[in-house]
Protein backbone atom coordinates (compact mmCIF):
# COMPACT_ATOMS: atom_id res chain seq x y z
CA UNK A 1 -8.76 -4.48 -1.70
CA UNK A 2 -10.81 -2.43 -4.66
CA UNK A 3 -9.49 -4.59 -7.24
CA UNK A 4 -6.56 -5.29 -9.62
CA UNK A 5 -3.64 -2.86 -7.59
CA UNK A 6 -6.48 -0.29 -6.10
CA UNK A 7 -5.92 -0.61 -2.22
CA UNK A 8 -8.21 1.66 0.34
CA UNK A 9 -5.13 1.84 2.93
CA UNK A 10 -6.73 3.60 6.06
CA UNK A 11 -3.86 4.57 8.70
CA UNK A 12 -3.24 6.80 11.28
CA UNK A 13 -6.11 9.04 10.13
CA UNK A 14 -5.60 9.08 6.64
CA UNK A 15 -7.10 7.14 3.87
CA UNK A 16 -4.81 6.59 1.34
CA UNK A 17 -5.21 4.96 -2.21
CA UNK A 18 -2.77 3.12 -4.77
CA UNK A 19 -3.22 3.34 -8.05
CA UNK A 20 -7.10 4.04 -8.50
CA UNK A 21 -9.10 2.51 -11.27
CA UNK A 22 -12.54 2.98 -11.25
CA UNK A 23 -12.84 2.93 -15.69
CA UNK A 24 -14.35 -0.25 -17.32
CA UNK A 25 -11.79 -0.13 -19.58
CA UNK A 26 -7.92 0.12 -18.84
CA UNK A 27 -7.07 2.23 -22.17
CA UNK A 28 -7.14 5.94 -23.26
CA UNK A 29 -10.21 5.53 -24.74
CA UNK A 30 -13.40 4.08 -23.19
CA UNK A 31 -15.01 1.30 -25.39
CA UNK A 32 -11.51 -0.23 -26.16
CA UNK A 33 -9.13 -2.07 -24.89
CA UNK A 34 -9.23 -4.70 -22.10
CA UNK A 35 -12.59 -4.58 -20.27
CA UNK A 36 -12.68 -5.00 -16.75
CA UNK A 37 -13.58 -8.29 -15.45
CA UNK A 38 -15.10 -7.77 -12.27
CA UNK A 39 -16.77 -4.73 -10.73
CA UNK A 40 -14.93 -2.46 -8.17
CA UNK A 41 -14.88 -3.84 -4.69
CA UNK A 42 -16.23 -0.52 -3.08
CA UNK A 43 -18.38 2.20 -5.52
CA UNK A 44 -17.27 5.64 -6.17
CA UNK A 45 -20.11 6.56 -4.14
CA UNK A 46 -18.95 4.89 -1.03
CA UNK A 47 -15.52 5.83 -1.10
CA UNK A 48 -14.25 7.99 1.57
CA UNK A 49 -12.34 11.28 0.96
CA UNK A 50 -8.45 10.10 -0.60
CA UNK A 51 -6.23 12.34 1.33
CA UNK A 52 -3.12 10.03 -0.45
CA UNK A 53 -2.66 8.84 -3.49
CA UNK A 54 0.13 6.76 -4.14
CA UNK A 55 0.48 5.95 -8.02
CA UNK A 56 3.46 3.42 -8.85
CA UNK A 57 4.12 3.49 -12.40
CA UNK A 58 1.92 4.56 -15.86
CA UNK A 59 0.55 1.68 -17.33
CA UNK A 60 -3.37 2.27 -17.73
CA UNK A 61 -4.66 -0.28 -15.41
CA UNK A 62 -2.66 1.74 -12.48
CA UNK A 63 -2.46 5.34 -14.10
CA UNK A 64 -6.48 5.49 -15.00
CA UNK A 65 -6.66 9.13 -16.10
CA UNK A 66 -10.31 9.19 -16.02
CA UNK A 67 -9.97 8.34 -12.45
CA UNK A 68 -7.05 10.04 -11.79
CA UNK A 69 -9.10 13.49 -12.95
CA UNK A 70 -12.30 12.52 -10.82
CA UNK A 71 -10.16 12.44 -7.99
CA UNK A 72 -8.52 15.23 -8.18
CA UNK A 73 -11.81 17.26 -8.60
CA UNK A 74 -13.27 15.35 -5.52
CA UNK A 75 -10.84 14.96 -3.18
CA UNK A 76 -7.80 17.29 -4.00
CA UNK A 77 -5.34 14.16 -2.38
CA UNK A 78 -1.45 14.15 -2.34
CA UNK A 79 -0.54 12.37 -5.25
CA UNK A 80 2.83 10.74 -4.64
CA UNK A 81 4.39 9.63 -8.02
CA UNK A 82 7.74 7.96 -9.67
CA UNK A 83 10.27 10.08 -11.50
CA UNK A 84 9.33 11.69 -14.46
CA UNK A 85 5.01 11.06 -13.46
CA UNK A 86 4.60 14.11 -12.46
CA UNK A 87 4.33 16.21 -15.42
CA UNK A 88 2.21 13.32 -17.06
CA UNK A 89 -0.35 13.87 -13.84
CA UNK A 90 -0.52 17.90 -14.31
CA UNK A 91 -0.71 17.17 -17.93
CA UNK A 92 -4.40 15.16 -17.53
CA UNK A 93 -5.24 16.64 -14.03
CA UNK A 94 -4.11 20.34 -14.22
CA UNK A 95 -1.43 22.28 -12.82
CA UNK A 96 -2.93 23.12 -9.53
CA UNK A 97 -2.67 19.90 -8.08
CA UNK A 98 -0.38 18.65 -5.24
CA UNK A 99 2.43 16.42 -6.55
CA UNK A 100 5.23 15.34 -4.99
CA UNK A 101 7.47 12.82 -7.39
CA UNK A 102 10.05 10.89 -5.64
CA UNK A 103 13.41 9.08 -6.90
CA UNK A 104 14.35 5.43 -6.04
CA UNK A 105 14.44 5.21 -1.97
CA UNK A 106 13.83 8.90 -1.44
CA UNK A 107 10.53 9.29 1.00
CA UNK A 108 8.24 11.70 1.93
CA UNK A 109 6.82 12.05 5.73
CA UNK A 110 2.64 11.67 5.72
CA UNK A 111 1.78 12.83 9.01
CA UNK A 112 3.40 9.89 11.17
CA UNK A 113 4.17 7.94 8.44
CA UNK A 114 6.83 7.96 5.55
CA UNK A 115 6.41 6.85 2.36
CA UNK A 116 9.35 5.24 0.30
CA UNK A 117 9.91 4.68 -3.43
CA UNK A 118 11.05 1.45 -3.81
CA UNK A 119 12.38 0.25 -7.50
CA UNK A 120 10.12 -1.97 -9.02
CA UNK A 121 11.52 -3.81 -12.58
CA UNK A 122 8.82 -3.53 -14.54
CA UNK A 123 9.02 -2.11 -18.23
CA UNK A 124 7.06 1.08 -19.10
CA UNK A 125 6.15 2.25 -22.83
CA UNK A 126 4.50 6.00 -21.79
């Protein structure tokens, strides 16, 4: 556990992370908005290379774009994302990264694993 939704999953030789935060603020603009309360459970520094990401919806406190871009220009991970994320990701992260967006109970095979896309109920204003 990292801290709010931000899970370091290591499986089956990958290390794969859900919706990354690493801002002190969940908003579009640093300095505003809701501050975080506590710090990160493991530092940018000491994270391992994200092969995975797994993002499940936009709000800011799981769709951190700051962290979102960092990542991308570390790492280079899989992003897995909802229907209709995808162009929102390229959009803050660039066209060259590796997207795959996924419908309601479609999956995607990681190495030994699958992935699903479960429906969640929860509303979304982006």
């Amino acid at each position: 556990m990292v801290n709010h939704s931000t899970m370091l999953i290591r499986v089956q030789g990958l290390n794969i992370l859900t919706d990354p935060i690493w801002s002190d603020y969940t908003s579009p603009v640093q300095g505003l908005g809701p501050r975080r309360k506590r710090p990160v459970g493991i530092t940018w520094d000491a994270l391992p290379p994200i092969d995975v990401c797994l993002i499940s919806h936009d709000h800011y406190d799981h769709f951190d774009v700051n962290t979102l871009r960092r990542l991308e220009e570390r790492d280079h991970p899989h992003f897995i994302v909802p229907l209709g994320l995808k162009s929102l990701l390229k959009y803050h992260c660039g066209n060259g990264l590796k997207a795959t967006e996924l419908d309601w109970w479609q999956s995607i095979a990681l190495g030994k694993l699958t992935c699903y896309v479960v429906p969640a109920r929860h509303w979304s204003k982006r």
